[in-house]
PDB file of N, CA and C in Angstrom:
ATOM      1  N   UNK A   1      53.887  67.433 -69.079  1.00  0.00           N
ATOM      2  CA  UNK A   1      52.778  68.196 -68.530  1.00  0.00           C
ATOM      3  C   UNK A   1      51.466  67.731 -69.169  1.00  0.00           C
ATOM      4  N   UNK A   2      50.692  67.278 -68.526  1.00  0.00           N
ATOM      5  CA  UNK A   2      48.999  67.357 -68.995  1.00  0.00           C
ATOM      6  C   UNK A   2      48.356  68.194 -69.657  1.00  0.00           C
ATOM      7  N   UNK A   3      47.175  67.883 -70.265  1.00  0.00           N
ATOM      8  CA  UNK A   3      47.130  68.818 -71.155  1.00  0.00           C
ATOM      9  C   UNK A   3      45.738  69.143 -70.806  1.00  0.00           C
ATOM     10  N   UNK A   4      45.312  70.502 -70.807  1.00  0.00           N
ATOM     11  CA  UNK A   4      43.823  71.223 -70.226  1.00  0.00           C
ATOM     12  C   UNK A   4      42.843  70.111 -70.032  1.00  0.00           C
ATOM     13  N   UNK A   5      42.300  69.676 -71.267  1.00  0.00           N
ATOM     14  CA  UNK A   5      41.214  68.565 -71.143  1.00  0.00           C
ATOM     15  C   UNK A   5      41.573  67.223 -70.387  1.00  0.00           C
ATOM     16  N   UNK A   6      42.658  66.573 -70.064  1.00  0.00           N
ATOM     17  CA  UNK A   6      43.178  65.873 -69.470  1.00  0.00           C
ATOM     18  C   UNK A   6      42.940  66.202 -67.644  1.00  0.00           C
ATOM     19  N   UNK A   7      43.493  67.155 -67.503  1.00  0.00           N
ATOM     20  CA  UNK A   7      43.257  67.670 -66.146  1.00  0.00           C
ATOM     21  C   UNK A   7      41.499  67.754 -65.804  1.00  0.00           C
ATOM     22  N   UNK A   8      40.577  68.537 -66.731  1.00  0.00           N
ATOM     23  CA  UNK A   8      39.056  68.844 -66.489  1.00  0.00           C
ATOM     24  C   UNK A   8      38.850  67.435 -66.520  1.00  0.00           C
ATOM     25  N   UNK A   9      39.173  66.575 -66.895  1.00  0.00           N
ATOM     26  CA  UNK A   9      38.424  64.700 -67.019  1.00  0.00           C
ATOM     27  C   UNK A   9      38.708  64.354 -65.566  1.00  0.00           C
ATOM     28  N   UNK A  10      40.226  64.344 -65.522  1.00  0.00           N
ATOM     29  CA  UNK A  10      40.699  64.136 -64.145  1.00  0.00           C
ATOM     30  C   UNK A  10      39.765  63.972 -63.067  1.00  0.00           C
ATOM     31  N   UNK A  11      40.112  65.376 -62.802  1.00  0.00           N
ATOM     32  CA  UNK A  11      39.280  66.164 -61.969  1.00  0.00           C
ATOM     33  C   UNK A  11      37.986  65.829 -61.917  1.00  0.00           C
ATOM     34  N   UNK A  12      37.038  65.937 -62.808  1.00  0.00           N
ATOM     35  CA  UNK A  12      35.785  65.710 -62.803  1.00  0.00           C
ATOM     36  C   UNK A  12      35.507  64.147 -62.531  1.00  0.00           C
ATOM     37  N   UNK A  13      36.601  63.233 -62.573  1.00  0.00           N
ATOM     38  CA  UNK A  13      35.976  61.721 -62.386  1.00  0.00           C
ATOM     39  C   UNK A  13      35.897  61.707 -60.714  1.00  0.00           C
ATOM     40  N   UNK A  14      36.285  62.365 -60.117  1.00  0.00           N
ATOM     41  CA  UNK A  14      35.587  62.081 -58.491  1.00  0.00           C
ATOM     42  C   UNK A  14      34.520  62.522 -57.970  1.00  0.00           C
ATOM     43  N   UNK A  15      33.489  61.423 -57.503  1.00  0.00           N
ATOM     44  CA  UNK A  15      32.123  62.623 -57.443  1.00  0.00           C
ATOM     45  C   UNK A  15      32.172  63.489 -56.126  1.00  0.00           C
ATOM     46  N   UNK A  16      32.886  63.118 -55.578  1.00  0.00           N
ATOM     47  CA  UNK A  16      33.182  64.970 -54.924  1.00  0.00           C
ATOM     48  C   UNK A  16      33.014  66.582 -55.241  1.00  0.00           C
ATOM     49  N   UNK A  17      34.039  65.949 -56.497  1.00  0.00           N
ATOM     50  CA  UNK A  17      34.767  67.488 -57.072  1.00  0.00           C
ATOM     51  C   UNK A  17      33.141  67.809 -58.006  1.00  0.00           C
ATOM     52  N   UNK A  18      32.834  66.517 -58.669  1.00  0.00           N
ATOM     53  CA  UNK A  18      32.076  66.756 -59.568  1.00  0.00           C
ATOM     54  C   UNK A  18      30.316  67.531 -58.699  1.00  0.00           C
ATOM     55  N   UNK A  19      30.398  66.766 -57.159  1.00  0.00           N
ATOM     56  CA  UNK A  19      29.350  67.630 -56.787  1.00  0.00           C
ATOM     57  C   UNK A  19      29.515  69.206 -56.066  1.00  0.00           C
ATOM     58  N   UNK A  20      30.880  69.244 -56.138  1.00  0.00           N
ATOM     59  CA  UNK A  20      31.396  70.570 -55.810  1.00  0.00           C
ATOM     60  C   UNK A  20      31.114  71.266 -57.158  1.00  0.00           C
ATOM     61  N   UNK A  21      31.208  70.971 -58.365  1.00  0.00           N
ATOM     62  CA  UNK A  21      31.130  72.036 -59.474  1.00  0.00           C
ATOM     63  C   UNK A  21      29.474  72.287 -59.864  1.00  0.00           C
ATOM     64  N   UNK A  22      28.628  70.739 -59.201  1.00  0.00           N
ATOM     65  CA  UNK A  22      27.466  71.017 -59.149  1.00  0.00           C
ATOM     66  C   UNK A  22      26.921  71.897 -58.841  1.00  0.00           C
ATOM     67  N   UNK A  23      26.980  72.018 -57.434  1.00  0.00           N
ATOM     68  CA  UNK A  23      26.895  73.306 -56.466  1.00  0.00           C
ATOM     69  C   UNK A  23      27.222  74.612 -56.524  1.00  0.00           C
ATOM     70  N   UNK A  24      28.573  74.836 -57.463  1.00  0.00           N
ATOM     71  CA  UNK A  24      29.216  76.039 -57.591  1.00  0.00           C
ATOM     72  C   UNK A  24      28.402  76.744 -58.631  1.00  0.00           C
ATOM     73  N   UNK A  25      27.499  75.743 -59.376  1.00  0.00           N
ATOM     74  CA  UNK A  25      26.644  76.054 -60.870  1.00  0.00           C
ATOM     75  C   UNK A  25      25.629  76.952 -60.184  1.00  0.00           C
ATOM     76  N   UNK A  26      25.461  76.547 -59.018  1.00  0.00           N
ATOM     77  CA  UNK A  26      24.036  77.654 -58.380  1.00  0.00           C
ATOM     78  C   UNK A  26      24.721  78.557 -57.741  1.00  0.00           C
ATOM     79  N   UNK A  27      26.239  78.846 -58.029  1.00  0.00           N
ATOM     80  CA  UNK A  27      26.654  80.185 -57.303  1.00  0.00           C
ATOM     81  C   UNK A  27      27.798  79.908 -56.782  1.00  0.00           C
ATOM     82  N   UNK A  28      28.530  80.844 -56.748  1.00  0.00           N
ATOM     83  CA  UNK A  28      29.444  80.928 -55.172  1.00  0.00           C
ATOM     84  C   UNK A  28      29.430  80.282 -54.456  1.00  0.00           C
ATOM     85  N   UNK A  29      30.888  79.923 -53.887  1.00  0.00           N
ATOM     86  CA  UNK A  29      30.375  79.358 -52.022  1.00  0.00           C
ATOM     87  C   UNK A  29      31.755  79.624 -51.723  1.00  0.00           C
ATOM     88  N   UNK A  30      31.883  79.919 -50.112  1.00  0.00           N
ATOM     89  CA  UNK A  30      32.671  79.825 -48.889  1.00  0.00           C
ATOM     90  C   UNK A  30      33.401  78.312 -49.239  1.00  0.00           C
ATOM     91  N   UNK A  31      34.268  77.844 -48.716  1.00  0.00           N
ATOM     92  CA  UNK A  31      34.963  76.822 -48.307  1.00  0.00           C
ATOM     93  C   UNK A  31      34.161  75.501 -47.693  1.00  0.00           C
ATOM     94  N   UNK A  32      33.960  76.799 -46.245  1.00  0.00           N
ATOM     95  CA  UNK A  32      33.099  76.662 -45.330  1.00  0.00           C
ATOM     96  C   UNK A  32      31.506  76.017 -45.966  1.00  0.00           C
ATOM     97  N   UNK A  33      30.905  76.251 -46.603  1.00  0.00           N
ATOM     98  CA  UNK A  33      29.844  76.041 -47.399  1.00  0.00           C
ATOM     99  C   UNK A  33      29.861  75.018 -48.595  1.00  0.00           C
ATOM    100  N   UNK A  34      30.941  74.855 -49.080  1.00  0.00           N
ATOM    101  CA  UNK A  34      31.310  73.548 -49.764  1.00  0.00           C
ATOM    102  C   UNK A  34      31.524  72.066 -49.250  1.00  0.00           C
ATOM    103  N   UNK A  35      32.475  72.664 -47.599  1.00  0.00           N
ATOM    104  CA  UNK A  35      32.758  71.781 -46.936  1.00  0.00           C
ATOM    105  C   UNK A  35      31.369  70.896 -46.115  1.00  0.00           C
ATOM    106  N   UNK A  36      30.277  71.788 -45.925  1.00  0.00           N
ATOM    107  CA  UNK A  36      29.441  71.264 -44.980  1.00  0.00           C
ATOM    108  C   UNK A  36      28.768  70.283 -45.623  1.00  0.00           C
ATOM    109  N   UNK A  37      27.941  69.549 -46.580  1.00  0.00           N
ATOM    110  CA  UNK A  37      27.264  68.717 -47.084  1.00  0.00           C
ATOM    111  C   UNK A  37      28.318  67.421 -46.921  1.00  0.00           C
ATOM    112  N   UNK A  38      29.626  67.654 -47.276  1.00  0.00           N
ATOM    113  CA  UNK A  38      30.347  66.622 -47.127  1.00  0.00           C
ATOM    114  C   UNK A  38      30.943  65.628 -46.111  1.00  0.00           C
ATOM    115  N   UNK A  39      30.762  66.567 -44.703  1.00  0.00           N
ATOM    116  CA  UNK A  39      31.345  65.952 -43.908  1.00  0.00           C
ATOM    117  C   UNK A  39      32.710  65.356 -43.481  1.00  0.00           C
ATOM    118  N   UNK A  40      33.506  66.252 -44.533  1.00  0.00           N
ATOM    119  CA  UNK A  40      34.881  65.819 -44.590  1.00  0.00           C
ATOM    120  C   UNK A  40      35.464  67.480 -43.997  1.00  0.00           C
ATOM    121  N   UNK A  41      36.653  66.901 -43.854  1.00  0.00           N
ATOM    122  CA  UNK A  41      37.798  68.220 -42.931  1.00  0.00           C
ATOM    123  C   UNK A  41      37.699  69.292 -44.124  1.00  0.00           C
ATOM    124  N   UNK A  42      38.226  70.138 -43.454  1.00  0.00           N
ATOM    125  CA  UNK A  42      38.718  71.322 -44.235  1.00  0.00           C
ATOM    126  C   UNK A  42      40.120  71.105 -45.258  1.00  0.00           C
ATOM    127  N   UNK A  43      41.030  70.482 -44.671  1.00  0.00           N
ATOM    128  CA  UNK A  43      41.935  70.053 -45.468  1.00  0.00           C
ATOM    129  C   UNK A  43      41.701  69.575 -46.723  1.00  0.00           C
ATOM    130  N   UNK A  44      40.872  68.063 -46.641  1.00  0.00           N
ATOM    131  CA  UNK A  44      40.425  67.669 -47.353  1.00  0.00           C
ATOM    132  C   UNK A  44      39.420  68.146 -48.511  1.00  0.00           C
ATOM    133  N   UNK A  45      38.562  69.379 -48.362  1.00  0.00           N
ATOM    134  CA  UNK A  45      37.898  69.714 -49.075  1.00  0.00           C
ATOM    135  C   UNK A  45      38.557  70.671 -50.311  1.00  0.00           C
ATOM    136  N   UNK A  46      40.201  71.533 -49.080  1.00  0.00           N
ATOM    137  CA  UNK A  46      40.901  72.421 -49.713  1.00  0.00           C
ATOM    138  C   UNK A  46      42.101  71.597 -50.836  1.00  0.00           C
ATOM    139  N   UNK A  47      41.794  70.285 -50.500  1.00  0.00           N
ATOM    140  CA  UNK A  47      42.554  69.207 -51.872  1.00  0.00           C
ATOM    141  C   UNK A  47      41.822  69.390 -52.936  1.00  0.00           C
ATOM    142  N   UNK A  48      40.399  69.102 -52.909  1.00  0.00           N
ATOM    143  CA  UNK A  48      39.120  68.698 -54.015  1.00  0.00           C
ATOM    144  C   UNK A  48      39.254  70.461 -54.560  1.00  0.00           C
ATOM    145  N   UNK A  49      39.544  71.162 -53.987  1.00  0.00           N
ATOM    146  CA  UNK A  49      39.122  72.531 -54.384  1.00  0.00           C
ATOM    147  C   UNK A  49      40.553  72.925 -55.522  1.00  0.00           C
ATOM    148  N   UNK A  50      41.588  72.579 -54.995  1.00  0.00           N
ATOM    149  CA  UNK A  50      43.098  72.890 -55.494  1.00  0.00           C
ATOM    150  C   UNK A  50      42.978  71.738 -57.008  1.00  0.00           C
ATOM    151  N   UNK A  51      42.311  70.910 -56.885  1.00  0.00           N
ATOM    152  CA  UNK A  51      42.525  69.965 -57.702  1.00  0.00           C
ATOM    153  C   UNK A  51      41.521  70.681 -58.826  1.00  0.00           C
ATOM    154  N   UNK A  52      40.249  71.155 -58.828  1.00  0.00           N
ATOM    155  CA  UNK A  52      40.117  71.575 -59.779  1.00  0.00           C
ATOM    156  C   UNK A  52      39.793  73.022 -59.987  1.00  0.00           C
ATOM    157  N   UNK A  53      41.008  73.657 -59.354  1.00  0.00           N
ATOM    158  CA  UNK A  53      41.140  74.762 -59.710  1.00  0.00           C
ATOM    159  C   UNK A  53      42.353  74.946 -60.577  1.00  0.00           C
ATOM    160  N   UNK A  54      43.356  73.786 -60.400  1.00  0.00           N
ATOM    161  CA  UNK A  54      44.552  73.522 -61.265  1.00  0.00           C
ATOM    162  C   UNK A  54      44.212  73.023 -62.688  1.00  0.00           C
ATOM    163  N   UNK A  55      42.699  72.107 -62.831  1.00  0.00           N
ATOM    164  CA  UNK A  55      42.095  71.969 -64.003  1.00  0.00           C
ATOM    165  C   UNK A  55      41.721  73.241 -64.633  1.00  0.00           C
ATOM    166  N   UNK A  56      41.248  74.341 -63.516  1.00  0.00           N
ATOM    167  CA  UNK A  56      40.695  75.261 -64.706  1.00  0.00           C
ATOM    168  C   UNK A  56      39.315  75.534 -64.142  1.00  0.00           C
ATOM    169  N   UNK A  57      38.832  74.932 -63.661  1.00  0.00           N
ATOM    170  CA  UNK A  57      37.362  74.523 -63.610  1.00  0.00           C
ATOM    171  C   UNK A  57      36.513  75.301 -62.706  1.00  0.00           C
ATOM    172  N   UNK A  58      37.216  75.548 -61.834  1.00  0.00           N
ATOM    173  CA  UNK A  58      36.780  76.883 -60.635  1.00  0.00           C
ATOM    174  C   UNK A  58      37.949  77.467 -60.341  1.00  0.00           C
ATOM    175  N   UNK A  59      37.319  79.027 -60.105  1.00  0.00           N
ATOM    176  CA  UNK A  59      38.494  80.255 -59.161  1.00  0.00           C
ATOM    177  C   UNK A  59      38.129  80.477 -57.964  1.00  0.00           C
ATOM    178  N   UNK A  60      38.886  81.460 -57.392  1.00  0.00           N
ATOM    179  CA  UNK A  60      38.990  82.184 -56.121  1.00  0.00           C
ATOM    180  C   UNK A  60      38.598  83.138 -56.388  1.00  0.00           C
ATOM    181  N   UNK A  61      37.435  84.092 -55.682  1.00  0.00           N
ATOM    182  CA  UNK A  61      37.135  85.205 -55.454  1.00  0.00           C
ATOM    183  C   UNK A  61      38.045  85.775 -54.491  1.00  0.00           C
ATOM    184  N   UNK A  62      37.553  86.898 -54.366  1.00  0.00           N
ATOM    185  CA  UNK A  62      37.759  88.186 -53.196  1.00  0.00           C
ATOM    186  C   UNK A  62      37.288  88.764 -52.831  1.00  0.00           C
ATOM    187  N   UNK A  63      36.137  88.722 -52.039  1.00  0.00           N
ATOM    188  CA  UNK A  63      35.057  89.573 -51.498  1.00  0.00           C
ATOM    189  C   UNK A  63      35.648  90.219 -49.865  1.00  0.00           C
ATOM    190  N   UNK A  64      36.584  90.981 -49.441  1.00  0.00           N
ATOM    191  CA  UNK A  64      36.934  91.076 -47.943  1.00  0.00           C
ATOM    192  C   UNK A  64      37.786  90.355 -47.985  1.00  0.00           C
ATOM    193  N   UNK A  65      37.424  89.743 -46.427  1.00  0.00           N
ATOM    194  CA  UNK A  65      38.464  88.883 -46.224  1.00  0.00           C
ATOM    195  C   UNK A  65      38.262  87.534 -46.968  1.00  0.00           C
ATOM    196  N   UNK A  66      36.902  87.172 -47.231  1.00  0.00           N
ATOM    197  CA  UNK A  66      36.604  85.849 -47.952  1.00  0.00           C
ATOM    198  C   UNK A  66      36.906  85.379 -49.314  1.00  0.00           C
ATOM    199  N   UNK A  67      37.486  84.263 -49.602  1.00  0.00           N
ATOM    200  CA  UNK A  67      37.713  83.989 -50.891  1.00  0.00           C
ATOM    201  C   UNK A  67      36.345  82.911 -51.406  1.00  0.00           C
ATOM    202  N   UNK A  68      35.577  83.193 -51.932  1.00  0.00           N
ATOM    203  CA  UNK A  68      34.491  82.703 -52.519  1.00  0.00           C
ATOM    204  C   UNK A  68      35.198  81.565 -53.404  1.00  0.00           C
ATOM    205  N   UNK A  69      34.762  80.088 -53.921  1.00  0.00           N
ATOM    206  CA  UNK A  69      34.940  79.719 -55.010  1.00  0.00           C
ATOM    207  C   UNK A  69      33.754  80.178 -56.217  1.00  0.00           C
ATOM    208  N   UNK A  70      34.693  80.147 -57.135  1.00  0.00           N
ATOM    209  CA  UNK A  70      33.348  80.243 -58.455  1.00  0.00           C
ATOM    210  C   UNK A  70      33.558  79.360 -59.690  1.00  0.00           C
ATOM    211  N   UNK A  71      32.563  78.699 -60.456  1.00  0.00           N
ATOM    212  CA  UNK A  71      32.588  77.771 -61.646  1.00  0.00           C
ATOM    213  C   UNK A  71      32.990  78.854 -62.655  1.00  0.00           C
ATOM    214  N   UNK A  72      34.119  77.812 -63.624  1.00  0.00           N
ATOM    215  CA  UNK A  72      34.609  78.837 -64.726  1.00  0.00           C
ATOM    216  C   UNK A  72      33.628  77.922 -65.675  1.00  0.00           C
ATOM    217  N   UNK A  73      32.727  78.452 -65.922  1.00  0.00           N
ATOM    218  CA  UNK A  73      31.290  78.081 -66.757  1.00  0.00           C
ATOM    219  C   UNK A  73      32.273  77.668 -68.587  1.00  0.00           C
ATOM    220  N   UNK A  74      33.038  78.580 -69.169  1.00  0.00           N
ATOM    221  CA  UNK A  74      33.861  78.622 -70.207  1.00  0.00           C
ATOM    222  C   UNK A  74      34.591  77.547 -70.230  1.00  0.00           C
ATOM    223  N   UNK A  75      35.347  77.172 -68.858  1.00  0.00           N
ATOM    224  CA  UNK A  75      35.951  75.314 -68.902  1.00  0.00           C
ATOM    225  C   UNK A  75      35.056  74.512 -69.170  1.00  0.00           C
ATOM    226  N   UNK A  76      33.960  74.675 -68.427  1.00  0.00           N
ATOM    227  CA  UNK A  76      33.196  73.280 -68.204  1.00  0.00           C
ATOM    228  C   UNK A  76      32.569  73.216 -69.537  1.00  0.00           C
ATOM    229  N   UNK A  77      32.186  74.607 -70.466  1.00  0.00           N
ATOM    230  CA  UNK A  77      31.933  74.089 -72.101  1.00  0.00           C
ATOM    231  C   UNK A  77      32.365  73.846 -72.693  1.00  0.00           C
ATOM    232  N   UNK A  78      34.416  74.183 -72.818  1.00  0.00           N
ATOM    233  CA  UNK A  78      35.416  73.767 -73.420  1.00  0.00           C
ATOM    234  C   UNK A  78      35.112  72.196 -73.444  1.00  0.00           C
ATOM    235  N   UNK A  79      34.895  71.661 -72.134  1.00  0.00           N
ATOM    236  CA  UNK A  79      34.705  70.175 -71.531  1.00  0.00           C
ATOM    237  C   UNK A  79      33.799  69.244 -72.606  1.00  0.00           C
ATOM    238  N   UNK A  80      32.837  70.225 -72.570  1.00  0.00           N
ATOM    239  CA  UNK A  80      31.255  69.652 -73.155  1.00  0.00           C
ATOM    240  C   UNK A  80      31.398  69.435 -74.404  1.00  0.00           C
ATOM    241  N   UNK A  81      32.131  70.157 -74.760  1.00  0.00           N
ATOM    242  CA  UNK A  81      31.983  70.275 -76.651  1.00  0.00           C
ATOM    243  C   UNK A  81      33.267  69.216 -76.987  1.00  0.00           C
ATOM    244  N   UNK A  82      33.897  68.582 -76.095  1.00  0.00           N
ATOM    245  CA  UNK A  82      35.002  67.545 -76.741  1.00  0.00           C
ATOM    246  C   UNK A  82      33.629  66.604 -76.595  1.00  0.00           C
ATOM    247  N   UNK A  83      32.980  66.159 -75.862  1.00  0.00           N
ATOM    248  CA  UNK A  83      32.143  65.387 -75.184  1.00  0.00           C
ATOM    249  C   UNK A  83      31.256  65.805 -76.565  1.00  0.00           C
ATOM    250  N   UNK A  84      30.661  66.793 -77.254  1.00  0.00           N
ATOM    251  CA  UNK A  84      30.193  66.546 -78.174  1.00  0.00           C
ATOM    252  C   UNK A  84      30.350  66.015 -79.178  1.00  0.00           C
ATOM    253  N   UNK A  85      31.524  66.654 -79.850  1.00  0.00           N
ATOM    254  CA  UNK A  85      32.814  66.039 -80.685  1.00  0.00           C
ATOM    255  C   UNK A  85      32.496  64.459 -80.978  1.00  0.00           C
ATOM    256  N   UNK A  86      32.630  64.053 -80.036  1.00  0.00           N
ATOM    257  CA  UNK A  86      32.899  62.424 -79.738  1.00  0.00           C
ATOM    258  C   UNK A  86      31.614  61.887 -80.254  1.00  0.00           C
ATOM    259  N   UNK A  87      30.278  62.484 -79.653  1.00  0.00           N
ATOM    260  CA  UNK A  87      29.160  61.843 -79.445  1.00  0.00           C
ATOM    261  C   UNK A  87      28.952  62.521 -81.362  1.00  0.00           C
ATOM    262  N   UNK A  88      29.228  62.876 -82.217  1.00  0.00           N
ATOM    263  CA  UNK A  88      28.703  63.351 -83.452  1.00  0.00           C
ATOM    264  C   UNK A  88      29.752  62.476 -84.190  1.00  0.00           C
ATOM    265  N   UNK A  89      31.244  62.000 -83.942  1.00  0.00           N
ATOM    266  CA  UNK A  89      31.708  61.097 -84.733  1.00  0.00           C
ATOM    267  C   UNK A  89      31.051  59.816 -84.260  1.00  0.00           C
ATOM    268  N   UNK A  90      30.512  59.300 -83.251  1.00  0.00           N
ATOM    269  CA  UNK A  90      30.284  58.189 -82.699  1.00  0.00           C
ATOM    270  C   UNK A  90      28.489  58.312 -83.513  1.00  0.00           C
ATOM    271  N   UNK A  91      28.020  58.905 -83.699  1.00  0.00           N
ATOM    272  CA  UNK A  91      26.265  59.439 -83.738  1.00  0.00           C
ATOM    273  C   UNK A  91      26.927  58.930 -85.502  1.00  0.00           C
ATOM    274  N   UNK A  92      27.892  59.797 -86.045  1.00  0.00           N
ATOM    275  CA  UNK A  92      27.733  59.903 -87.824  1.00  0.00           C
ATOM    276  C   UNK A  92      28.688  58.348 -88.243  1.00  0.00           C
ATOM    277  N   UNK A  93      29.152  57.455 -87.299  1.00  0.00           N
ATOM    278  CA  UNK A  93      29.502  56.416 -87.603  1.00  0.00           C
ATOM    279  C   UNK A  93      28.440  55.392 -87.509  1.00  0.00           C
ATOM    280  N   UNK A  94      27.647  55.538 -86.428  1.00  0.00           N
ATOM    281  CA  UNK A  94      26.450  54.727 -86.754  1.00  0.00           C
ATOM    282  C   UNK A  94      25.508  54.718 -87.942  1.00  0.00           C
ATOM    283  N   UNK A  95      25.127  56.072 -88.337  1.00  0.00           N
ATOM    284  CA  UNK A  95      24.795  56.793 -89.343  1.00  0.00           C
ATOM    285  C   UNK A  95      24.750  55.936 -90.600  1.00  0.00           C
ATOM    286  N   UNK A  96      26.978  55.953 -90.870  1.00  0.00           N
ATOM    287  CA  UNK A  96      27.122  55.446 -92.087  1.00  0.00           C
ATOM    288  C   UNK A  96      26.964  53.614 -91.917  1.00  0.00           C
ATOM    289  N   UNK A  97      26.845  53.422 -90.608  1.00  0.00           N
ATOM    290  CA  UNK A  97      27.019  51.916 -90.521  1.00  0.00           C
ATOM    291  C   UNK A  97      25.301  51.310 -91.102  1.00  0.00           C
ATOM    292  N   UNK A  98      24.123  51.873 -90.357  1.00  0.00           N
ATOM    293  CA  UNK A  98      22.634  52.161 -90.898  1.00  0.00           C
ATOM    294  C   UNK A  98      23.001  52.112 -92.461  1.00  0.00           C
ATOM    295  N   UNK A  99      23.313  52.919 -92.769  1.00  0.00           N
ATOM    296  CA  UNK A  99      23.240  53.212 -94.162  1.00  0.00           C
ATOM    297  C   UNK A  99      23.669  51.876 -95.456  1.00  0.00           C
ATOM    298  N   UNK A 100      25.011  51.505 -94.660  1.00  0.00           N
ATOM    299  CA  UNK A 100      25.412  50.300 -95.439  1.00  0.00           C
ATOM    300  C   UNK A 100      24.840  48.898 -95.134  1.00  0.00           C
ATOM    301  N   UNK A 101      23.973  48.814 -93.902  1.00  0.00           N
ATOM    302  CA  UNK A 101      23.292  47.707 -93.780  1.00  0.00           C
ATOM    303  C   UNK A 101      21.748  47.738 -94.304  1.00  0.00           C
ATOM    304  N   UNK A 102      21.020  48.607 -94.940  1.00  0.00           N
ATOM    305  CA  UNK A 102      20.118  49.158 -95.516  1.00  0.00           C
ATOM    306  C   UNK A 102      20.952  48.703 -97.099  1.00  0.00           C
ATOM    307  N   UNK A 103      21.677  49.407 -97.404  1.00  0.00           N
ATOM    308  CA  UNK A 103      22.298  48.803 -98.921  1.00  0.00           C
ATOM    309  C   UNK A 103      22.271  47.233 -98.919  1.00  0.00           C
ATOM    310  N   UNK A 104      23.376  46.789 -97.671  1.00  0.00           N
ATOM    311  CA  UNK A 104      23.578  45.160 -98.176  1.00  0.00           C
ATOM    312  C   UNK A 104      22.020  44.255 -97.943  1.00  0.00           C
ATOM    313  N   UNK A 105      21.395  44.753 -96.942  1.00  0.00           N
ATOM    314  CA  UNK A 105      20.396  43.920 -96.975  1.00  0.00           C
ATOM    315  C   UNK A 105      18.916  44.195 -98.469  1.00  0.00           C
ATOM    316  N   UNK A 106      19.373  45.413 -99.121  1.00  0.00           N
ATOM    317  CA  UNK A 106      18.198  45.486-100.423  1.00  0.00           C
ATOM    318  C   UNK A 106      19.101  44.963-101.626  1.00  0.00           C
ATOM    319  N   UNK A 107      20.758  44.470-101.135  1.00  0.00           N
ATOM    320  CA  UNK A 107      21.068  43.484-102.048  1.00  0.00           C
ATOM    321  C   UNK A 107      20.933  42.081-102.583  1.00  0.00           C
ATOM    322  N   UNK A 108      20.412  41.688-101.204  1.00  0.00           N
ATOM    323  CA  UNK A 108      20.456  40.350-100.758  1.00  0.00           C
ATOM    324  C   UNK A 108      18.972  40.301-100.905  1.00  0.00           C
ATOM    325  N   UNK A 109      18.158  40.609-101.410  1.00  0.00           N
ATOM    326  CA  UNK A 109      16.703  40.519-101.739  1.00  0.00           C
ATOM    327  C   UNK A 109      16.386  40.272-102.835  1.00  0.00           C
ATOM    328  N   UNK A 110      16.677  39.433-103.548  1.00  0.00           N
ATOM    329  CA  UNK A 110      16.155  38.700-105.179  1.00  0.00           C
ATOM    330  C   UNK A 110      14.785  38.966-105.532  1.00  0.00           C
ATOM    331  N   UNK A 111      14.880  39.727-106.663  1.00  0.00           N
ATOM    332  CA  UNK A 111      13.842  39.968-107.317  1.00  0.00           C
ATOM    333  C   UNK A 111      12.812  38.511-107.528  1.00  0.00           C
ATOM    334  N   UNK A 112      11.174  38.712-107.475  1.00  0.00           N
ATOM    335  CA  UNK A 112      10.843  37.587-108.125  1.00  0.00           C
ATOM    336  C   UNK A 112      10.485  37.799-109.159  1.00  0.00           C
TER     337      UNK A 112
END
């Protein structure tokens, strides 16, 4: 089985889904209302929708008869903060790399 963050990457590498969660950021939408910018079937949109709703990433409302989608705002920061993670070991490795080329090069500078 995959594991949470595995699925939200997934998911998010098609820019479909990814402009579907765009959209969902300004709210709610119908199916119907997801589907229209795209120009693709209903089927097809109800794949992109299943796919990252199995990530986590959006739910189903219940308003009536309508099932609204909605962004689970809490995934998509779970998301962000591995994405930070990364960028602060990658940020504090440069860091120490600066640091030791600042040392070797005020070694290599002979006094006159």
């Amino acid at each position: 089985m995959e594991d949470s963050l595995s699925l939200k990457l997934a998911a998010l590498a098609d820019p479909t889904r990814r402009a579907i969660v765009a959209r969902l950021a300004r709210g709610e939408a119908s199916v119907a209302e997801l589907q229209r910018p795209f120009g693709i079937s209903q089927p097809a949109i109800s794949k992109h929708l299943k796919v990252l709703e199995r990530a986590g990433l959006i739910e189903q409302g219940r308003i009536g008869q309508s099932r609204p989608r909605r962004l689970r705002v809490e995934a998509l920061r779970a998301t962000g903060a591995w994405f930070d993670q990364v960028a602060d070991l990658w940020r504090d490795s440069f860091d120490r790399l600066d640091t030791l080329l600042m040392e070797t090069e005020n070694d290599d500078v002979e006094p006159r």
